[in-house]
N, C-alpha and C. Protein backbone atom coordinates (compact mmCIF):
# COMPACT_ATOMS: atom_id res chain seq x y z
N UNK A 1 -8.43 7.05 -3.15
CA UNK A 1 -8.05 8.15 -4.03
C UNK A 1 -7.47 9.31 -3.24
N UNK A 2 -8.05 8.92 -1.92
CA UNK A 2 -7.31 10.70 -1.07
C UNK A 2 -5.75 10.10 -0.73
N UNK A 3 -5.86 9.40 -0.35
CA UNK A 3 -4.47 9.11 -0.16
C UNK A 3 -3.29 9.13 -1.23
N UNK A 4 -4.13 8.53 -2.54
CA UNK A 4 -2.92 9.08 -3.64
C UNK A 4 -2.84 10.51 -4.02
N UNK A 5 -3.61 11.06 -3.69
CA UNK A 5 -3.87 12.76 -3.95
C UNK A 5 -2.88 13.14 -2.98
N UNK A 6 -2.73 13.16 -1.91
CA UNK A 6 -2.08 13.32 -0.67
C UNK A 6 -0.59 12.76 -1.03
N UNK A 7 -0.13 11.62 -1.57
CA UNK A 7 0.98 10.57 -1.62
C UNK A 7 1.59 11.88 -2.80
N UNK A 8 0.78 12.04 -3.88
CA UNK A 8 1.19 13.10 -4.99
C UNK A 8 1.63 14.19 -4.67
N UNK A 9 0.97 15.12 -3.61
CA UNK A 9 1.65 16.18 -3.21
C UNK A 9 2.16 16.26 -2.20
N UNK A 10 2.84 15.44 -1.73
CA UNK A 10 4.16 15.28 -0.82
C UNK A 10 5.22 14.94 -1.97
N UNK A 11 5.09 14.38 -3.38
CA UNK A 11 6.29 14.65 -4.22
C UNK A 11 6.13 15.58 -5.32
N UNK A 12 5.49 16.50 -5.38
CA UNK A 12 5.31 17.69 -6.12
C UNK A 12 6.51 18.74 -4.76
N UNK A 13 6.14 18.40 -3.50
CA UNK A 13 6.72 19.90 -2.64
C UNK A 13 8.36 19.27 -2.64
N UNK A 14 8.51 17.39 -3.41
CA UNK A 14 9.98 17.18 -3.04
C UNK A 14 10.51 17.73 -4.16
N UNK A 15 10.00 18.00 -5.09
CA UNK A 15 10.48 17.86 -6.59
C UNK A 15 11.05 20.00 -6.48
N UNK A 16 10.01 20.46 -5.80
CA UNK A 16 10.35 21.82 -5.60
C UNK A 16 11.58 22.00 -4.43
N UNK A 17 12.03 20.67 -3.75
CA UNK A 17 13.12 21.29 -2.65
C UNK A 17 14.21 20.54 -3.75
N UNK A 18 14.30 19.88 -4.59
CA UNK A 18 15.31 19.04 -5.41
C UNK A 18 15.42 20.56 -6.16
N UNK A 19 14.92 21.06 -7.29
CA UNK A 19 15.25 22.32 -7.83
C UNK A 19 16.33 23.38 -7.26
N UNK A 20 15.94 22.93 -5.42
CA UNK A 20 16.47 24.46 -4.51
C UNK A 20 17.41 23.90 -4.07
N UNK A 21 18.15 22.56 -4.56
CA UNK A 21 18.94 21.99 -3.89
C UNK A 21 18.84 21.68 -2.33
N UNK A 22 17.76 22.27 -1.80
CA UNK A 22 17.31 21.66 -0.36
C UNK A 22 17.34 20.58 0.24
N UNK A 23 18.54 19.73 0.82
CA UNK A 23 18.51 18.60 1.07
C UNK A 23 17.69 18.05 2.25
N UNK A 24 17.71 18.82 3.10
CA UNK A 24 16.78 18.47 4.41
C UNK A 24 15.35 19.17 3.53
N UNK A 25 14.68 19.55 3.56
CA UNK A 25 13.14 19.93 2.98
C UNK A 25 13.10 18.53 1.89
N UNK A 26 14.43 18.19 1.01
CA UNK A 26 13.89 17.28 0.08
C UNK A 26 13.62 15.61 1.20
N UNK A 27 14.19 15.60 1.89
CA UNK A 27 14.12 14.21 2.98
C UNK A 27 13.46 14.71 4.23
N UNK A 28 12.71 15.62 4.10
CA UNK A 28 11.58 15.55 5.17
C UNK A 28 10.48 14.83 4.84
N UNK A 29 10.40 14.13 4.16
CA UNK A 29 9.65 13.28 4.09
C UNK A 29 9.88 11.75 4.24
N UNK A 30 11.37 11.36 3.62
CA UNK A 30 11.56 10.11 4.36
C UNK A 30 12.14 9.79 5.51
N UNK A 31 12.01 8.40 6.03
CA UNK A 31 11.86 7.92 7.40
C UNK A 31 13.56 7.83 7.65
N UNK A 32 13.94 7.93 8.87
CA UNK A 32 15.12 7.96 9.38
C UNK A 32 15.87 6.34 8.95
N UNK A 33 15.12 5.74 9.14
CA UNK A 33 16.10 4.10 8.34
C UNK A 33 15.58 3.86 7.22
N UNK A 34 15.13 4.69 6.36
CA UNK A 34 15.14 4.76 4.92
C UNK A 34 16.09 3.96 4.34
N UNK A 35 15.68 3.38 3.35
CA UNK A 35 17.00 2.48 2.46
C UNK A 35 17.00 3.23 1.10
N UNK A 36 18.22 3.44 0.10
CA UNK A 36 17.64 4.19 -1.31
C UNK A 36 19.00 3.32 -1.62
N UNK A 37 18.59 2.96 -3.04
CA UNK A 37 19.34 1.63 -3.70
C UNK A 37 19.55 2.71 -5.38
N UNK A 38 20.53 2.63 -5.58
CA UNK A 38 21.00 3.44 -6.81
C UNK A 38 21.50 2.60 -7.59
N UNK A 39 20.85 1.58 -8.66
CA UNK A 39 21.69 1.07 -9.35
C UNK A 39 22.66 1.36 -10.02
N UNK A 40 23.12 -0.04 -10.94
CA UNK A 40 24.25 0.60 -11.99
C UNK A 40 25.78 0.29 -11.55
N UNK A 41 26.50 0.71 -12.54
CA UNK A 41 27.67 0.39 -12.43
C UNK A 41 28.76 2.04 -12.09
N UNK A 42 28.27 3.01 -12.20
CA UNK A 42 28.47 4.13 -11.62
C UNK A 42 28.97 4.70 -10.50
N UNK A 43 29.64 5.44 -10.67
CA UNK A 43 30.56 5.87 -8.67
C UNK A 43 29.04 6.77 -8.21
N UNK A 44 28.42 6.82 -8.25
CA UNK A 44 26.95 6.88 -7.27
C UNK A 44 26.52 5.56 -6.86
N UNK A 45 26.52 4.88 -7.45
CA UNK A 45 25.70 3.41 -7.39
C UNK A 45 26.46 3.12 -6.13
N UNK A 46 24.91 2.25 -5.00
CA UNK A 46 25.20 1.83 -3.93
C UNK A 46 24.17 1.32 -3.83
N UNK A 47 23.80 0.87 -2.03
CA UNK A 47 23.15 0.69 -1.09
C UNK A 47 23.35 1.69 -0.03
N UNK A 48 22.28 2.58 0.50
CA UNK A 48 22.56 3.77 1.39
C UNK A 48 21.41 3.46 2.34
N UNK A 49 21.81 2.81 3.54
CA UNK A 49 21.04 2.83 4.57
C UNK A 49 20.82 3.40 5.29
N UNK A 50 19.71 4.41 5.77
CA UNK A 50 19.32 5.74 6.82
C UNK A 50 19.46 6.74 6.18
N UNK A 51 19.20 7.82 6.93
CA UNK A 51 18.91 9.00 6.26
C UNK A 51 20.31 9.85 6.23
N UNK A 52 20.77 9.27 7.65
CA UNK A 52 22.30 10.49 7.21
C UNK A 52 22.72 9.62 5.62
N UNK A 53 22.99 8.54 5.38
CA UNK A 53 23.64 7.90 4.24
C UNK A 53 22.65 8.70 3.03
N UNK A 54 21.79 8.75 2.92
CA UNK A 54 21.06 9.11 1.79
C UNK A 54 21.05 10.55 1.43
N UNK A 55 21.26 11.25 2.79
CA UNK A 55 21.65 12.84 2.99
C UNK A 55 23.28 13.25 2.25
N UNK A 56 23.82 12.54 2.58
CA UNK A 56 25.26 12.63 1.82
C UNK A 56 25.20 12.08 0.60
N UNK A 57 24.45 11.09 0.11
CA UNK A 57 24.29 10.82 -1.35
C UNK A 57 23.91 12.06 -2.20
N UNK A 58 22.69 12.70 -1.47
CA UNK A 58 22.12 13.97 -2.34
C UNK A 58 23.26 14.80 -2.12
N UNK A 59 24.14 15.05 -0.82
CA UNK A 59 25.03 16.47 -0.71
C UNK A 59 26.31 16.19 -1.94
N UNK A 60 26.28 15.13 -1.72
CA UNK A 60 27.80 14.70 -3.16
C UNK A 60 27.29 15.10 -4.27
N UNK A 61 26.09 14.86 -4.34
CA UNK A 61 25.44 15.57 -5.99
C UNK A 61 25.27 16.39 -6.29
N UNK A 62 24.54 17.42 -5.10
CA UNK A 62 24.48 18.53 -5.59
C UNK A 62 25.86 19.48 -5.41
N UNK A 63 26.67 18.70 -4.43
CA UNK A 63 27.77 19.83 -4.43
C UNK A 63 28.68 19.64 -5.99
N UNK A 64 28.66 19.07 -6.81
CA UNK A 64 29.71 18.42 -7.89
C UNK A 64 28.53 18.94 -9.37
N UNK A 65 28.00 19.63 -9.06
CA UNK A 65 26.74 20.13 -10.04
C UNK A 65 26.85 21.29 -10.30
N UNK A 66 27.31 22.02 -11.40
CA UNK A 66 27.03 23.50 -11.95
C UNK A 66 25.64 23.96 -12.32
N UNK A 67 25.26 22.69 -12.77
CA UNK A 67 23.50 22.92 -13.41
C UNK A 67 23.33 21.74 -12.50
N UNK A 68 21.71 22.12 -13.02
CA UNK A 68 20.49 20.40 -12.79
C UNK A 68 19.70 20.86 -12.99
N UNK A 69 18.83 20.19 -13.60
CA UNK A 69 17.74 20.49 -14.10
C UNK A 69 16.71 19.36 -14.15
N UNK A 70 15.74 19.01 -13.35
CA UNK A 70 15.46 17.58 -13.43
C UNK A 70 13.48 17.80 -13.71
N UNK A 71 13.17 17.06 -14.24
CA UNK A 71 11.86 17.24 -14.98
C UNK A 71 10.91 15.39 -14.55
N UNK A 72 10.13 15.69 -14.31
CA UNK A 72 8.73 15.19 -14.17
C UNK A 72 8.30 14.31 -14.91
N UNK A 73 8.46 13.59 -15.63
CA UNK A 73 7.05 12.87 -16.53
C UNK A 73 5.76 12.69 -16.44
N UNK A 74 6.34 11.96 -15.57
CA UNK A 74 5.06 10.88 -14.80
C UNK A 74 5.19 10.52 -13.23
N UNK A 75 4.09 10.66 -12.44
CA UNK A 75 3.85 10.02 -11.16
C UNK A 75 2.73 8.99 -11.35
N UNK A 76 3.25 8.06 -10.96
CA UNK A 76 1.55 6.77 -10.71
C UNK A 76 1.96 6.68 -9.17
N UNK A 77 0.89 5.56 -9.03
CA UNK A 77 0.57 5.20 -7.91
C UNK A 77 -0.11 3.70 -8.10
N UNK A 78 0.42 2.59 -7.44
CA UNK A 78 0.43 1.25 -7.22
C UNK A 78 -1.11 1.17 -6.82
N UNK A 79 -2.14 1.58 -6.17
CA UNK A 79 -2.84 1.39 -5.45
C UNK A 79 -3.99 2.85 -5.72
N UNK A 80 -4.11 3.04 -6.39
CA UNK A 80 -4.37 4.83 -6.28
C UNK A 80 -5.63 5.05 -5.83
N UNK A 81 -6.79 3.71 -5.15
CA UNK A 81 -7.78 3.88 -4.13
C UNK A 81 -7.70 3.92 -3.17
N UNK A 82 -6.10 3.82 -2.43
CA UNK A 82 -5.91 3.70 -0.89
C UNK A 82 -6.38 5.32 -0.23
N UNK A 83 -7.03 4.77 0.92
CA UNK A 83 -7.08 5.62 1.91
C UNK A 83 -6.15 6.36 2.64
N UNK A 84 -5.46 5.71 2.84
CA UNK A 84 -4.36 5.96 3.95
C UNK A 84 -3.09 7.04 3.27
N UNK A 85 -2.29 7.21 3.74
CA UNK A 85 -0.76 7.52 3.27
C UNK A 85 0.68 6.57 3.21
N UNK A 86 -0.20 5.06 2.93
CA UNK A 86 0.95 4.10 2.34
C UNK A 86 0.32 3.86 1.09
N UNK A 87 1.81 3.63 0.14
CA UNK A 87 1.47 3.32 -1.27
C UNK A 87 3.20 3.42 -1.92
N UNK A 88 2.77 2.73 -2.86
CA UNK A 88 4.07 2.55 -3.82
C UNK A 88 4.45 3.75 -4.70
N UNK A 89 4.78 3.98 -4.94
CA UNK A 89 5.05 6.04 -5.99
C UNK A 89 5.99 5.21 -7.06
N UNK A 90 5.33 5.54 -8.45
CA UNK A 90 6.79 5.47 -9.40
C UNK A 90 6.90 6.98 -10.09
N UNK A 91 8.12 7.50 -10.43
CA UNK A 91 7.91 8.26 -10.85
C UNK A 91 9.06 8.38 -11.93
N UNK A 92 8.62 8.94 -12.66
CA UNK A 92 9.22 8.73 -14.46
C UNK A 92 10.08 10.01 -14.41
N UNK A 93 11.15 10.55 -14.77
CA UNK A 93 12.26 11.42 -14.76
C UNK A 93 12.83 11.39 -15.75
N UNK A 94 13.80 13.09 -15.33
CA UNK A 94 14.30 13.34 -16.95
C UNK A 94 15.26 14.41 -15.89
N UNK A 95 16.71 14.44 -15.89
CA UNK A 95 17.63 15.07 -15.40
C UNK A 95 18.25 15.30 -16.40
N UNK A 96 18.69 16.97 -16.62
CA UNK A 96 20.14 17.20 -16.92
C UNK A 96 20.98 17.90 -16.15
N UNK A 97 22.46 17.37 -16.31
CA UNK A 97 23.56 18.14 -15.74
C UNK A 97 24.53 18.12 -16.32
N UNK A 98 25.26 19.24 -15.78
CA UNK A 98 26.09 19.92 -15.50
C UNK A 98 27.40 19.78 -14.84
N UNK A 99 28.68 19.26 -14.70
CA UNK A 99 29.41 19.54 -13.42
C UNK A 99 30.27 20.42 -13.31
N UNK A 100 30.91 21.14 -12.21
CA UNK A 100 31.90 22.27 -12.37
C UNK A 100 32.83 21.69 -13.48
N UNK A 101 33.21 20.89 -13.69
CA UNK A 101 34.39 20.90 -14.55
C UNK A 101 33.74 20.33 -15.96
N UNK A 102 32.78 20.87 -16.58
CA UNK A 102 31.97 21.36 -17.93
C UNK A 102 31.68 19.63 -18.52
N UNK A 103 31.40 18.66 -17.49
CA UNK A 103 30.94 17.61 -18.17
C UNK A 103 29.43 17.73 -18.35
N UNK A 104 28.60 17.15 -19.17
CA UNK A 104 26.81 17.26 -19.43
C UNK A 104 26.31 15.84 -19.72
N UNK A 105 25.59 15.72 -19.08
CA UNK A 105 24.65 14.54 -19.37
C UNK A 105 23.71 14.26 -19.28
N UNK A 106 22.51 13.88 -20.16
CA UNK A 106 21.14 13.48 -19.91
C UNK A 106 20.53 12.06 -20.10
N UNK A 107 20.14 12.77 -18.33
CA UNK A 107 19.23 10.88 -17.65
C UNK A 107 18.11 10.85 -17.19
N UNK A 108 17.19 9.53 -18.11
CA UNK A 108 16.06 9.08 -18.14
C UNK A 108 16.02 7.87 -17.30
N UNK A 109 15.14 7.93 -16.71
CA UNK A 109 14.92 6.74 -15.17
C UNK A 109 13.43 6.76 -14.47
N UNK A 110 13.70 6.00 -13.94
CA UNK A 110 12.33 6.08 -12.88
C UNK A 110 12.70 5.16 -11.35
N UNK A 111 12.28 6.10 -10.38
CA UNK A 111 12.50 5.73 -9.20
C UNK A 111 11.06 5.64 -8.73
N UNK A 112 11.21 4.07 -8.10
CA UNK A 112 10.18 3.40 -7.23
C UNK A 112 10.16 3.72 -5.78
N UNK A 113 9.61 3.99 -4.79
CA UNK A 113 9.09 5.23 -3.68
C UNK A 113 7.94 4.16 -2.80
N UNK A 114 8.57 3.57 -2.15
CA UNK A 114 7.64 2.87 -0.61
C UNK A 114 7.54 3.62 0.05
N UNK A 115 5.74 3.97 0.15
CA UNK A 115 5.72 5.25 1.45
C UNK A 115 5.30 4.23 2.32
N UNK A 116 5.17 4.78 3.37
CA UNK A 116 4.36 4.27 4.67
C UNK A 116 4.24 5.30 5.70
N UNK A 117 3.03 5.58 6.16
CA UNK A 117 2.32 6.89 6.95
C UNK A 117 2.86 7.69 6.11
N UNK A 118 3.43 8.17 5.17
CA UNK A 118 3.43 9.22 5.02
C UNK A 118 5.29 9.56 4.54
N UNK A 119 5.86 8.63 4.93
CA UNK A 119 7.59 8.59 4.69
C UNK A 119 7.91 8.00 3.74
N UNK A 120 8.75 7.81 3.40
CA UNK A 120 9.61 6.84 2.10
C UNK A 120 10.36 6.29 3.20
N UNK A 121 10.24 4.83 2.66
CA UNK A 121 10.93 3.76 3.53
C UNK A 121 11.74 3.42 2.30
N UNK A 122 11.46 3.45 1.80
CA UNK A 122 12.37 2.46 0.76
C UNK A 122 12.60 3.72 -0.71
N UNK A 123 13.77 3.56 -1.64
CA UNK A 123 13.57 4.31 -3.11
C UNK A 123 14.21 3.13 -3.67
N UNK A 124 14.27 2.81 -4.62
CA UNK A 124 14.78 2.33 -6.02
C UNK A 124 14.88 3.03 -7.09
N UNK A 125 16.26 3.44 -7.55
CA UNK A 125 16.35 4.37 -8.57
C UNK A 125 17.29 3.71 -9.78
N UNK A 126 16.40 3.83 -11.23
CA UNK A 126 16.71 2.90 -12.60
C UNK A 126 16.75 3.95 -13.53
N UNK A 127 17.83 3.63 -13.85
CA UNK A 127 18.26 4.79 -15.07
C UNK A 127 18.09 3.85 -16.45
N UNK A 128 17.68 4.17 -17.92
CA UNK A 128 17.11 3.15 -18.67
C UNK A 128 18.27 2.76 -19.22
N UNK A 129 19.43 4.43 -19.45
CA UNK A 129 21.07 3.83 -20.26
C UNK A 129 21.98 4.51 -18.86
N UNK A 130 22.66 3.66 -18.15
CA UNK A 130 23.66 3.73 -17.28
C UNK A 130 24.95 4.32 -17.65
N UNK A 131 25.22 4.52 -19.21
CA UNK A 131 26.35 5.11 -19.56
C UNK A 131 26.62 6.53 -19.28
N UNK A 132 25.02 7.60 -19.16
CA UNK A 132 25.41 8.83 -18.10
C UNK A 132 25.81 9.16 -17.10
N UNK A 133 25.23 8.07 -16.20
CA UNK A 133 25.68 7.82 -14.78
C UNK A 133 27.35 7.70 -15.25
N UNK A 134 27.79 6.78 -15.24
CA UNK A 134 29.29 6.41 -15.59
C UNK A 134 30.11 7.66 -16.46
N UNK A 135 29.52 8.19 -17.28
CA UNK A 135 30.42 9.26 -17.94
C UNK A 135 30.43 10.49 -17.06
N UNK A 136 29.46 10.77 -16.18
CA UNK A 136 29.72 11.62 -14.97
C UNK A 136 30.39 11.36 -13.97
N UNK A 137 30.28 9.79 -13.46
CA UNK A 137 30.97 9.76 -12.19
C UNK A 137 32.16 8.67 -12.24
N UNK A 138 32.11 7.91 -13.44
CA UNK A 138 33.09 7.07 -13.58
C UNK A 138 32.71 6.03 -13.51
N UNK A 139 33.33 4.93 -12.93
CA UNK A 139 33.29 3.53 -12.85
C UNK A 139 32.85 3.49 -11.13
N UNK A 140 31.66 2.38 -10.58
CA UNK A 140 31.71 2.41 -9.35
C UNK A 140 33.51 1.72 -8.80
N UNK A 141 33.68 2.40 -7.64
CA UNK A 141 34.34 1.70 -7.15
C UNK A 141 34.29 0.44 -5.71
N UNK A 142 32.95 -0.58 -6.11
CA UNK A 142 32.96 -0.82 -5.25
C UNK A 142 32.99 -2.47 -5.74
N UNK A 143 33.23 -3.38 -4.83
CA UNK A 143 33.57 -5.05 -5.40
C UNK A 143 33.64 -5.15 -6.52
């Protein structure tokens, strides 16, 4: 249980550097070969391996953002008797935005969160309707 107590507020202090647009405070917590997998068919959607890749994922977002506003649901925890500071994090979300050029959209998702000691090794991020993603960023352009 201490460890999910602990696992919880290491994403309560990320959720406060995401607000401040803080990109380094928001990835001080994950590990330098971090992987974060963005589904979807969306010009975000990828595979971003390491932290510089995942650092420029967040800087493209927040720089192309007039608003954001992103909200909480739910945090669980896979394991929520572990001791330690590894554990699985899901956490239930609710974003809206904004972009300079007056597009708006609201997205419901939940991103899955492999800690280990204490880092995010891994994210998985699932949006439930992908058509926000896409009406913000377009069509991916990738294969």
């Amino acid at each position: 249980m201490i460890g999910a107590l602990v696992v919880q507020h290491l994403f309560a202090r990320s959720g406060r550097a995401f607000e401040q647009r803080d990109t380094e405070a928001l990835l001080s917590s994950w590990a330098d070969d971090v992987v974060f997998e963005f589904g979807g068919a969306g010009g975000m959607s990828g595979h971003f391996a390491g932290k510089e890749a995942v650092r420029g994922w967040f800087h493209r977002w927040f720089e192309r953002m007039d608003s954001l506003e992103m909200k909480v649901r739910h945090v669980g925890v896979a394991r929520p008797w572990a001791l330690g500071l590894s554990n699985t994090v899901l956490v239930e979300f609710v974003v809206d935005e904004t972009s300079h050029d007056g597009v708006s959209v609201h997205t419901e998702g939940v991103t899955v969160y492999d800690v280990r000691h204490g880092k995010v090794v891994r994210a998985r991020n699932y949006l439930f309707d992908e058509r926000s993603e896409t009406t913000m960023w377009g069509e991916s352009q990738l294969g």
